[in-house]
N, C-alpha and C. Protein backbone atom coordinates (compact mmCIF):
# COMPACT_ATOMS: atom_id res chain seq x y z
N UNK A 1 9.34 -32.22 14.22
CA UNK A 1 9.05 -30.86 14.65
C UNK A 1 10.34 -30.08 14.93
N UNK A 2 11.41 -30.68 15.09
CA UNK A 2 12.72 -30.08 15.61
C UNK A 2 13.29 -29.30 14.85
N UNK A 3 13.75 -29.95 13.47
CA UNK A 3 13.53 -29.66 12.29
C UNK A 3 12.97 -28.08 11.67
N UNK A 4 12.19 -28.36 11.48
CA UNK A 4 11.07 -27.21 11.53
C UNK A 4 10.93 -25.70 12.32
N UNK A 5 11.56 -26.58 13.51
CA UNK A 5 11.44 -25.48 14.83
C UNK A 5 12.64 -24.61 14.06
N UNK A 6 14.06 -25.19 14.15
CA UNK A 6 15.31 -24.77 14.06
C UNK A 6 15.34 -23.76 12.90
N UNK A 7 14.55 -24.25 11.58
CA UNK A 7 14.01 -22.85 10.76
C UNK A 7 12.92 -22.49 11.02
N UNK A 8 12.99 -21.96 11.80
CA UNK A 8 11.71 -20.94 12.05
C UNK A 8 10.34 -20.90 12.19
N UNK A 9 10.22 -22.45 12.00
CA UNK A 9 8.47 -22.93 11.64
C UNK A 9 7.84 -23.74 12.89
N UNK A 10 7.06 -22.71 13.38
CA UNK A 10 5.78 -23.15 14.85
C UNK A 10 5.05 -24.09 14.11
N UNK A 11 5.19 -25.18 14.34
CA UNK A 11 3.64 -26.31 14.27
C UNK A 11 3.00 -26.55 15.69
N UNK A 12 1.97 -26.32 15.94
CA UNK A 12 0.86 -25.87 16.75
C UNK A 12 0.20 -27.14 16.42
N UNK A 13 -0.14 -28.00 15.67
CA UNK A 13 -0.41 -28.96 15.76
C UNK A 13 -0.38 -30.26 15.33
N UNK A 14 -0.51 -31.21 16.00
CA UNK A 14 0.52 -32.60 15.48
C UNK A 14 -0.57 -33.06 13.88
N UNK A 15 -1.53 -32.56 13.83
CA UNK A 15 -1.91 -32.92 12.34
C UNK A 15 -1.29 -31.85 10.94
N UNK A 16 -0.82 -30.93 11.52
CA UNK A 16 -0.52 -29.96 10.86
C UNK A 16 0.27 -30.53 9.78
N UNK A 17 1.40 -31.19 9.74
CA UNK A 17 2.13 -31.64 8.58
C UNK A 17 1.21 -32.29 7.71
N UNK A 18 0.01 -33.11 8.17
CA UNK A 18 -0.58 -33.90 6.89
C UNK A 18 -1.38 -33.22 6.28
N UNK A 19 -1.90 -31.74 7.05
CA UNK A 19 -2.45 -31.15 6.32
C UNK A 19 -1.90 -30.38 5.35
N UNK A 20 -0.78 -29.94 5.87
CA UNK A 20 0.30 -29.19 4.52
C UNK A 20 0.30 -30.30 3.57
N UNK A 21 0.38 -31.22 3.57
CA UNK A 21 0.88 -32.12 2.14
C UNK A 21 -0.95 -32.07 1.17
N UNK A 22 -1.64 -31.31 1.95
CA UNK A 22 -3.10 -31.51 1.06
C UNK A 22 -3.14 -30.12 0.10
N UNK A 23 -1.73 -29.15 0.52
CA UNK A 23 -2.06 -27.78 0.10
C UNK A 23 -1.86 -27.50 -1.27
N UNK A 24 -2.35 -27.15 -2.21
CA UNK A 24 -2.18 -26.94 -3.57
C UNK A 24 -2.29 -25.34 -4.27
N UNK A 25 -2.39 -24.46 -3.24
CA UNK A 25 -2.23 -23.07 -3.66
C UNK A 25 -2.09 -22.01 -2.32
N UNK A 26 -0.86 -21.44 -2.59
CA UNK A 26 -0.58 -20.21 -1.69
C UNK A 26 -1.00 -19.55 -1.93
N UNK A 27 -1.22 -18.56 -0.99
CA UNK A 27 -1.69 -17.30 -1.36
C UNK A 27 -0.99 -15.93 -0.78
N UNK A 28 -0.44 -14.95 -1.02
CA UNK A 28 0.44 -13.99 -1.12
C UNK A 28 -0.65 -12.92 -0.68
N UNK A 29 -0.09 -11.94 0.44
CA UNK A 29 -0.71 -10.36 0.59
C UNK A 29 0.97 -10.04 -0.19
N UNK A 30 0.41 -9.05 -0.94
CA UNK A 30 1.43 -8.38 -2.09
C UNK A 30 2.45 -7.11 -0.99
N UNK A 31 1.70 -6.53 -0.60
CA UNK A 31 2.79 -5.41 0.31
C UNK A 31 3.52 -5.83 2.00
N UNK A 32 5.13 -5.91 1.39
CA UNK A 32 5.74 -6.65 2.41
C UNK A 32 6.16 -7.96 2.29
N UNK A 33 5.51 -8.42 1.37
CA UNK A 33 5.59 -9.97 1.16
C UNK A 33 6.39 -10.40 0.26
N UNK A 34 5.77 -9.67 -1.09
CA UNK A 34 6.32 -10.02 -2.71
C UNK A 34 6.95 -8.62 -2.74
N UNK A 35 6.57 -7.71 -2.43
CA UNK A 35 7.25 -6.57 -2.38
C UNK A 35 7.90 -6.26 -1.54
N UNK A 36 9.16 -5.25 -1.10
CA UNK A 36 9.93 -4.30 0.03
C UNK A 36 8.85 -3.81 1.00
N UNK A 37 7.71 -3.46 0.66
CA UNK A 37 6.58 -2.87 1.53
C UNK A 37 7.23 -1.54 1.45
N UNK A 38 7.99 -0.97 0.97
CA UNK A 38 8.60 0.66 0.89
C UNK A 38 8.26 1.14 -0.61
N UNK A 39 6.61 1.88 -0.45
CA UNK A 39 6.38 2.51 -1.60
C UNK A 39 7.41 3.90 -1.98
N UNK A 40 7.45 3.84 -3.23
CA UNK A 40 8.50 5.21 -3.62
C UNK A 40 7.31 5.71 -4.41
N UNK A 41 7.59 7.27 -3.91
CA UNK A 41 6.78 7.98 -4.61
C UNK A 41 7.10 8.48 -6.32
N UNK A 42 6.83 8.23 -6.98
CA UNK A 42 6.82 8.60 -8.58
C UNK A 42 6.63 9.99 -9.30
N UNK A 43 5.13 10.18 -8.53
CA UNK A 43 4.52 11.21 -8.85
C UNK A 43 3.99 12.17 -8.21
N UNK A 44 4.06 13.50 -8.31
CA UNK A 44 3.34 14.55 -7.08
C UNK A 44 3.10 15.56 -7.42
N UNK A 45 2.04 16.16 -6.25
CA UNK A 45 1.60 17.18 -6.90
C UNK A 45 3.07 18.41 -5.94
N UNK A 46 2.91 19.85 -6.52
CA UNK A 46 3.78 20.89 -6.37
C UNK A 46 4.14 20.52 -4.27
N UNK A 47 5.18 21.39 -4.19
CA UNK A 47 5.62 20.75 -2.76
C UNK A 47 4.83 21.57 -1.53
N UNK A 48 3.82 22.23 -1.91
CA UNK A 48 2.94 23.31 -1.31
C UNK A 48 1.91 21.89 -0.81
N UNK A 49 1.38 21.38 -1.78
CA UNK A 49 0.17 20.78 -1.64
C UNK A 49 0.77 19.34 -1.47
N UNK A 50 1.94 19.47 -1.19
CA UNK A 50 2.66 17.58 -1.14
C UNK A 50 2.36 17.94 0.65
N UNK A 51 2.76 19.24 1.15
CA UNK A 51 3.03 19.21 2.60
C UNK A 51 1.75 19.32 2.59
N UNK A 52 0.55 19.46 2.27
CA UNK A 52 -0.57 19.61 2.77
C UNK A 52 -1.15 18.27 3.19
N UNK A 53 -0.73 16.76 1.63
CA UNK A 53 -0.64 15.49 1.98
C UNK A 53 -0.34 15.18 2.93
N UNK A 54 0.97 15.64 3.14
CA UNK A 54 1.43 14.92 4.37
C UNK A 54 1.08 15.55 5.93
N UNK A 55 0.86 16.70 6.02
CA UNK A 55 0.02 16.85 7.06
C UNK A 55 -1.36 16.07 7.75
N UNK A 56 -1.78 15.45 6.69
CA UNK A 56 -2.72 13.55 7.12
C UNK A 56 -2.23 12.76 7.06
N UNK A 57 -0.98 12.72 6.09
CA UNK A 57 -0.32 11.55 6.14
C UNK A 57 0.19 11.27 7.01
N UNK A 58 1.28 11.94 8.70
CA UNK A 58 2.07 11.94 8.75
C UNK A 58 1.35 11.09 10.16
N UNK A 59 0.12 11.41 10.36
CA UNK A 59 0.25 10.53 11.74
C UNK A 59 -0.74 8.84 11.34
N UNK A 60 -0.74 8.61 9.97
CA UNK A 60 -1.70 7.27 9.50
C UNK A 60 -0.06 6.56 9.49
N UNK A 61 -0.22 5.05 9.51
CA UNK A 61 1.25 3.66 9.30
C UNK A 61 0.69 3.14 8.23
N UNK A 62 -0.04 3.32 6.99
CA UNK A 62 -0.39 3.04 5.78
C UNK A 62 0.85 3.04 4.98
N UNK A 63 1.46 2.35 4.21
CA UNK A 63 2.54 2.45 3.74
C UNK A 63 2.99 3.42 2.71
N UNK A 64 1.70 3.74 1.91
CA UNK A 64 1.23 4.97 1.01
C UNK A 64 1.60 6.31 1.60
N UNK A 65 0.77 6.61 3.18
CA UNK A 65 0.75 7.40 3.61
C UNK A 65 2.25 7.92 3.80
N UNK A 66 2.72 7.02 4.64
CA UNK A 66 4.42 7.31 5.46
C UNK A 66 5.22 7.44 4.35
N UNK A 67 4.76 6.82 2.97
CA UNK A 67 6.01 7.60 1.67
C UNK A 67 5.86 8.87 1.71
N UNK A 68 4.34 9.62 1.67
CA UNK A 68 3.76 10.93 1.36
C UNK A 68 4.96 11.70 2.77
N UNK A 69 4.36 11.31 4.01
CA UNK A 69 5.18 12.24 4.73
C UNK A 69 6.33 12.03 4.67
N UNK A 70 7.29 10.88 4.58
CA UNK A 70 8.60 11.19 4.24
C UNK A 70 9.14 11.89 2.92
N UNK A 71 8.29 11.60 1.82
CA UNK A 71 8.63 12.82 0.78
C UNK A 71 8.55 14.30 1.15
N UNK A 72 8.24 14.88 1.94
CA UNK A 72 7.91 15.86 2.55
C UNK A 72 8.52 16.36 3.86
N UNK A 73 9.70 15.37 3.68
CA UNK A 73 10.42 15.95 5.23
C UNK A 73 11.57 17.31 4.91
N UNK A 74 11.55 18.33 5.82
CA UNK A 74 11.97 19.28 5.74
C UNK A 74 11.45 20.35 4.80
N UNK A 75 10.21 19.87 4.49
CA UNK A 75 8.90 20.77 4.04
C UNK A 75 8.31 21.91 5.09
N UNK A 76 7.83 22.95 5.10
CA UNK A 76 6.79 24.04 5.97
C UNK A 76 5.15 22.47 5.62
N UNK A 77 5.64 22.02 6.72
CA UNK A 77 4.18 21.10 7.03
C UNK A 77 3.02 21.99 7.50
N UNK A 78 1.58 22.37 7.40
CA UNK A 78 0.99 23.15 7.71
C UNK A 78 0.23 21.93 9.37
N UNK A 79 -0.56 22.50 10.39
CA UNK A 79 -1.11 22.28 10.49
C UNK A 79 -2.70 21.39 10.38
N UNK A 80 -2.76 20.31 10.98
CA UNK A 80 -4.20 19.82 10.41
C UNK A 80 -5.17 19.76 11.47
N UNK A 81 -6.15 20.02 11.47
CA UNK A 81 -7.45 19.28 12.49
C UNK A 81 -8.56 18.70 12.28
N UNK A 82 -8.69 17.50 13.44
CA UNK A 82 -10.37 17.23 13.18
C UNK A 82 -9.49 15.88 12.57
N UNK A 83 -7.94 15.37 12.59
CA UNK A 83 -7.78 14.24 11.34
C UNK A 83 -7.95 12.95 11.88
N UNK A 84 -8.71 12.68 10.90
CA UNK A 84 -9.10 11.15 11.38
C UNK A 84 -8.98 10.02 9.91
N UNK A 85 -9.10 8.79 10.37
CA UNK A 85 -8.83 7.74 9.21
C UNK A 85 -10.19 7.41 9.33
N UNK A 86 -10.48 7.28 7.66
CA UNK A 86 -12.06 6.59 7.25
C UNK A 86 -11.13 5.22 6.88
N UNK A 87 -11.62 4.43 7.53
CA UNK A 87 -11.22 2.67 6.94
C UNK A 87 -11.62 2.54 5.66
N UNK A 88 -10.44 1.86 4.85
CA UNK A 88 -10.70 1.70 3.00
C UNK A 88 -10.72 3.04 2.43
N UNK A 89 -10.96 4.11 3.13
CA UNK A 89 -10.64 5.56 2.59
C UNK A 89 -9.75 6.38 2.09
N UNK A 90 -9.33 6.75 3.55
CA UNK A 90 -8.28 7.44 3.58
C UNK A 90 -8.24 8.54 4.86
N UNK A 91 -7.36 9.57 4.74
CA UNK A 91 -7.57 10.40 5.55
C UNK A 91 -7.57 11.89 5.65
N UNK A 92 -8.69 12.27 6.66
CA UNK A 92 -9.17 13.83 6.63
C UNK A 92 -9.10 14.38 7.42
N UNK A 93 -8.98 15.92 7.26
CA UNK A 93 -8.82 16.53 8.42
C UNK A 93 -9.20 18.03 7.76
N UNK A 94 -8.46 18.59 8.70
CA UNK A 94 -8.73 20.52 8.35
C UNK A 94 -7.64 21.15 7.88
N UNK A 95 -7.16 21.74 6.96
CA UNK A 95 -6.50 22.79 6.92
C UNK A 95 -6.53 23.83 6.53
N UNK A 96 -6.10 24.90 7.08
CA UNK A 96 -6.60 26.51 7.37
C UNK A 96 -8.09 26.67 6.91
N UNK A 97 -8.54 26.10 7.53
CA UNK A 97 -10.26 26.20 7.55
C UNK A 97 -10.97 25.14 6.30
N UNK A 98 -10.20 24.73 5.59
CA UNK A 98 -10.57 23.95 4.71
C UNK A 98 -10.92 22.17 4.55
N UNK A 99 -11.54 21.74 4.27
CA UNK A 99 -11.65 20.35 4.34
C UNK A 99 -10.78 19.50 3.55
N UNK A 100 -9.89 18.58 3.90
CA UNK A 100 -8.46 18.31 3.25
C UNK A 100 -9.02 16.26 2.88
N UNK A 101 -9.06 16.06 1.79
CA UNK A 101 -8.87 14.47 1.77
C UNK A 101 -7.56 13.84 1.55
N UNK A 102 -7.12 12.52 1.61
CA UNK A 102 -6.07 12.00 0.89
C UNK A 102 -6.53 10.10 1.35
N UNK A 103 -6.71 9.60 -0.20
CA UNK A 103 -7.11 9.09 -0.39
C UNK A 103 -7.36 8.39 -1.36
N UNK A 104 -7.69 6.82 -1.75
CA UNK A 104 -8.63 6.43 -2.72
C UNK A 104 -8.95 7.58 -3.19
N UNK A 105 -8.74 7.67 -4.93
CA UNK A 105 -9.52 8.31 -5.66
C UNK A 105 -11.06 8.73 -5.98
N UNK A 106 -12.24 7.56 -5.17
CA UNK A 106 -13.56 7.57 -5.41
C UNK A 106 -14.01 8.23 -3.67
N UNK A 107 -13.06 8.48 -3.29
CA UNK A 107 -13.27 8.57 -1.93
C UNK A 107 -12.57 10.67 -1.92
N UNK A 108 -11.67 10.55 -2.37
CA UNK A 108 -11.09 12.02 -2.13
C UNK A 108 -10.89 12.63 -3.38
N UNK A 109 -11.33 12.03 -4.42
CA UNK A 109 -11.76 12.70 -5.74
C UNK A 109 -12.72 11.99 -6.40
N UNK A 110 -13.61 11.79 -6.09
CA UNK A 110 -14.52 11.18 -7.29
C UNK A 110 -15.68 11.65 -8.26
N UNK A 111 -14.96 13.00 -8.80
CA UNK A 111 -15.31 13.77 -9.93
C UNK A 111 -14.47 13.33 -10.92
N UNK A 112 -13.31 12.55 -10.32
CA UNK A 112 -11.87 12.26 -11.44
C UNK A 112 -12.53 10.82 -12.32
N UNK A 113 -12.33 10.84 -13.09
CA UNK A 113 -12.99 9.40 -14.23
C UNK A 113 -12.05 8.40 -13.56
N UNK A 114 -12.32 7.09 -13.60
CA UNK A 114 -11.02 6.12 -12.83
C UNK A 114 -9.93 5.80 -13.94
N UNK A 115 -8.98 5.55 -13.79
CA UNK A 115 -7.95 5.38 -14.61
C UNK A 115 -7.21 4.23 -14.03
N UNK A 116 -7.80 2.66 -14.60
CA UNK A 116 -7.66 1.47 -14.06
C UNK A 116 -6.21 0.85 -14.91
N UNK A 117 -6.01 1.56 -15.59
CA UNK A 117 -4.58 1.20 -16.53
C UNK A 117 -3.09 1.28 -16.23
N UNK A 118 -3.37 2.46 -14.82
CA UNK A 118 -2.16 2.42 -14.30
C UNK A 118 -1.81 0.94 -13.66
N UNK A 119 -0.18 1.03 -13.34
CA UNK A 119 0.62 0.01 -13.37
C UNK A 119 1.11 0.18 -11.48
N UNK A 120 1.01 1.20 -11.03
CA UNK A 120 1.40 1.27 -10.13
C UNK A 120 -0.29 1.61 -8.93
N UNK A 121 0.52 1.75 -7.52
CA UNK A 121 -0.17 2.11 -6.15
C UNK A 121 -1.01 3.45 -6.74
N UNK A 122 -1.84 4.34 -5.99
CA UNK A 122 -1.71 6.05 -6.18
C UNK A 122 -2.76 6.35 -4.72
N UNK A 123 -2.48 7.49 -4.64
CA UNK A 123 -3.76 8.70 -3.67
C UNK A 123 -4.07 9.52 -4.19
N UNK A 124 -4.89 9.82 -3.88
CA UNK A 124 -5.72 11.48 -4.27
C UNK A 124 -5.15 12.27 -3.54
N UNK A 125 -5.23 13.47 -3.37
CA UNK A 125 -5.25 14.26 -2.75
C UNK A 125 -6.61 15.83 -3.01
N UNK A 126 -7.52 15.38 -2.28
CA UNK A 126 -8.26 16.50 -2.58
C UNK A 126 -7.66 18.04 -1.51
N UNK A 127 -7.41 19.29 -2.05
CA UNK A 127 -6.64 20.11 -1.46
C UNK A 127 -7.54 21.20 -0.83
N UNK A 128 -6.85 22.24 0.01
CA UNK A 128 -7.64 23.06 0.53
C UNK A 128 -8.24 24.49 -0.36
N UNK A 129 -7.60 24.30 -1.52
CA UNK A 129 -7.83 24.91 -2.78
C UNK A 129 -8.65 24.54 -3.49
N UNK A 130 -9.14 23.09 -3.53
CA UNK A 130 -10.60 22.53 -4.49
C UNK A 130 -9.84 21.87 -5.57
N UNK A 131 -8.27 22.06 -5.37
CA UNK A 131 -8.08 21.02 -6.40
C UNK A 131 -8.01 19.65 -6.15
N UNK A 132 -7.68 18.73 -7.63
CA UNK A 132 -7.54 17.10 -6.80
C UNK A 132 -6.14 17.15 -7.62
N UNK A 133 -5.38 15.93 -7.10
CA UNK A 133 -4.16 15.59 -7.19
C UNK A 133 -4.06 14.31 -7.25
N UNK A 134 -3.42 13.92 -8.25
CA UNK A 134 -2.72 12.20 -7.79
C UNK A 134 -1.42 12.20 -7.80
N UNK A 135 -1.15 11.41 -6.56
CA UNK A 135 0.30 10.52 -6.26
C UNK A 135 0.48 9.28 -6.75
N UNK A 136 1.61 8.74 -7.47
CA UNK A 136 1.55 7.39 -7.94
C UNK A 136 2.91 7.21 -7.81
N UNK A 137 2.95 5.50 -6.79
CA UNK A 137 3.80 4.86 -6.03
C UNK A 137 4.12 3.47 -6.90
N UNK A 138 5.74 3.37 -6.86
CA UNK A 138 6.23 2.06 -7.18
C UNK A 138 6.71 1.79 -6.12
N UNK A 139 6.03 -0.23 -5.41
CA UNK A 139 7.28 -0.77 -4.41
C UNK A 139 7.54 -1.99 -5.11
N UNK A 140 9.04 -1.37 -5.26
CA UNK A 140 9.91 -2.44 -5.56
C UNK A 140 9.54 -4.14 -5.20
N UNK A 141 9.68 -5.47 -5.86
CA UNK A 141 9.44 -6.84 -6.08
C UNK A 141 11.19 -6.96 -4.88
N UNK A 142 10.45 -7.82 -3.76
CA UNK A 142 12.28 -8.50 -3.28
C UNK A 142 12.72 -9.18 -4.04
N UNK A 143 13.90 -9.07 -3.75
CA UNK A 143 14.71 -10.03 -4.74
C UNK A 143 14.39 -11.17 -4.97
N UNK A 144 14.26 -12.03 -3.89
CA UNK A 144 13.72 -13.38 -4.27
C UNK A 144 12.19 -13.81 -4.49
N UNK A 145 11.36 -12.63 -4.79
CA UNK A 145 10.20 -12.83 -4.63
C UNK A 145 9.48 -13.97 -5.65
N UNK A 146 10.32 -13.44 -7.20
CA UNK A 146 9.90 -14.16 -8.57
C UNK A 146 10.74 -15.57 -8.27
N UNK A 147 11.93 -16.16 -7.92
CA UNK A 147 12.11 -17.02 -7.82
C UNK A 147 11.11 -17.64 -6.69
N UNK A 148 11.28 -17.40 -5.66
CA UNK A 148 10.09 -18.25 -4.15
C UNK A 148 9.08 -18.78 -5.33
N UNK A 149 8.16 -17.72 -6.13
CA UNK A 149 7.16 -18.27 -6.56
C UNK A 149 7.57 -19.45 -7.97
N UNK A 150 8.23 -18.79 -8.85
CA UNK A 150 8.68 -20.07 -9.69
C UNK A 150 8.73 -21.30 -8.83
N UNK A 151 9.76 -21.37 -7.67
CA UNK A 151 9.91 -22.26 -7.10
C UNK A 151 8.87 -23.26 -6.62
N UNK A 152 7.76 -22.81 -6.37
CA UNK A 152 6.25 -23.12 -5.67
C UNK A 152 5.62 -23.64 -6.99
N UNK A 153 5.52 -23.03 -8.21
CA UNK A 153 5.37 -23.29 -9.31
C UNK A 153 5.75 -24.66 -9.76
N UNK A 154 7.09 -24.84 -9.55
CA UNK A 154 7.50 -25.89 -10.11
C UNK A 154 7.55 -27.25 -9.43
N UNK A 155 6.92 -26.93 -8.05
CA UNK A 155 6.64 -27.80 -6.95
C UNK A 155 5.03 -28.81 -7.28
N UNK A 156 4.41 -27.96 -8.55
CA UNK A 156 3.04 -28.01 -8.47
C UNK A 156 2.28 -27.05 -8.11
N UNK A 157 2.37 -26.10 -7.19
CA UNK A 157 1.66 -25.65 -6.17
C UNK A 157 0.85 -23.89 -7.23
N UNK A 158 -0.43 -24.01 -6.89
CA UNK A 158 -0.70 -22.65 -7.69
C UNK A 158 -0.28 -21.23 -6.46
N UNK A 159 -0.02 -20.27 -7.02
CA UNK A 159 0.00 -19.07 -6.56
C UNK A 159 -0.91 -17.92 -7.08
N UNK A 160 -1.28 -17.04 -6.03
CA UNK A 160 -1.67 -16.03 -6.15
C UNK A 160 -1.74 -15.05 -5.12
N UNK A 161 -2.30 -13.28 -5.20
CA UNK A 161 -2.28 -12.42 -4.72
C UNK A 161 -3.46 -12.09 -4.11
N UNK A 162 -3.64 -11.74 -2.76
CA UNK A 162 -4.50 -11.10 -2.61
C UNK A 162 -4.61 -9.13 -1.55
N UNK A 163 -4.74 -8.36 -1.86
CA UNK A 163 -4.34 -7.26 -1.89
C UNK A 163 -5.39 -6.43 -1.87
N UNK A 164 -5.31 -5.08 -0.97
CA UNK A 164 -6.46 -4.14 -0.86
C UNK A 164 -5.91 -3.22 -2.37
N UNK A 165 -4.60 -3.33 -2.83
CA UNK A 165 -4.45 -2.27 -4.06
C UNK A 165 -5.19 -2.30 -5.04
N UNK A 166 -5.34 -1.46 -6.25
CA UNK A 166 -5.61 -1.69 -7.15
C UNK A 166 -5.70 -2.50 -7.69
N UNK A 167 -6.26 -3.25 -8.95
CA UNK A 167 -6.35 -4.35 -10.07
C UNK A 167 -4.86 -3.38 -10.68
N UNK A 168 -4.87 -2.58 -11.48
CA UNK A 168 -3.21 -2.06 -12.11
C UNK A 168 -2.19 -2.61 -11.07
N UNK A 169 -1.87 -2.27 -9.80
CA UNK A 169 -0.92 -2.24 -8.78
C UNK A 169 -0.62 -4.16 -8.90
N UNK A 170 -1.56 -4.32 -8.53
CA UNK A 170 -1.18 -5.73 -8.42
C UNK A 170 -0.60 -6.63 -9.60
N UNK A 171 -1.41 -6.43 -10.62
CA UNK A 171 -1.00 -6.77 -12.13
C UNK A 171 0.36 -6.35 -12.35
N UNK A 172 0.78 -5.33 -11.92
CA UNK A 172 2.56 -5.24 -12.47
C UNK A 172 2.96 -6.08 -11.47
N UNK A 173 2.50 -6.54 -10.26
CA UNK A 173 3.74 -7.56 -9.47
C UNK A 173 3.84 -8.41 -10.04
C-alpha cells in the first residue's frame, strides 16, 4: 500500500489489489480525461448573437458553455432573465422580452435536421430574433492521452469512452 500511496493511489480496501488484477477494460469520460477539457470554439454565429449566447452561458460551468462566454469577453453582453439550466438541455432565459435557448440542437433547435457527421462538440443557439445558430467546438486530445491508451492496449486491457457528447464528438477522439 505504501507504494501506491507515494503515487497517488488511495486503496480503501485490502481486497482491492486482487480485484484490480480481474480488470480487463477501462473505461474513459472523454472531457478532461482524454481531452484538455478546454473546448475551443470553431464556429459562430455574428458577435451580436454570440453575446446573446453568452448571456446563458456565462453563469452555467458546462465546458461548452464557459468557451461561449469567454469567446465573448469584452462583448456589449445583453442582459438575461428567468435563466435557468434544463438538465441534458441546456440553457434559457429572457432577452429583451424574448425567449432565448442555448443548447442541444433537439432541445434549442429542433426544426434543424440532425447532422450526426460532424466531427466535433456543438450548441444551438435559438435567438431572440427566431433564428437558430450552431456553435462547433474542438477540445484538444492531452498529450499523453493516445499513448496511456496504447499503453493499456498493449497490457491486454480493452478501452473505451463513455460521454454525454455526441456519437461525431467522441468518434474523432
Amino acid at each position: 500500500h505504501g507504494l501506491l500511496f507515494a503515487r497517488g493511489i488511495l486503496v480503501k480496501s485490502s481486497d482491492a489489489l486482487e480485484r484490480i488484477a480481474q480488470v480487463d477494460t477501462i473505461v474513459f469520460d472523454k472531457t478532461g480525461t482524454l481531452t484538455k477539457g478546454e473546448p475551443e470554439l470553431l464556429e459562430r454565429p455574428a458577435d451580436a448573437l454570440l453575446a446573446e449566447a453568452a448571456a446563458l452561458a456565462r453563469g452555467s460551468r458546462h465546458p461548452l458553455a464557459r468557451s461561449v462566454a469567454d469567446a465573448a469577453h469584452g462583448f456589449a453582453v445583453p442582459d438575461a432573465a428567468e435563466v435557468h439550466e434544463v438538465a441534458g438541455s441546456g440553457i434559457e432565459g429572457t432577452i429583451n422580452g424574448s425567449r432565448v435557448r442555448l443548447g442541444r440542437r433537439g432541445w434549442a433547435a429542433p426544426e434543424i435536421e440532425a447532422d450526426d457527421g460532424s466531427d466535433g462538440a456543438e450548441l444551438w443557439l435559438a435567438a431572440s430574433d427566431g433564428s437558430r445558430h450552431r456553435m462547433r467546438f474542438r477540445d484538444a486530445l492531452k498529450e499523453d492521452a493516445a499513448h496511456t491508451v496504447a499503453a493499456l492496449e498493449a497490457l491486454g486491457l480493452h478501452s473505451c469512452i463513455i460521454s454525454g457528447d455526441r456519437a461525431g464528438a467522441v468518434a474523432a477522439t
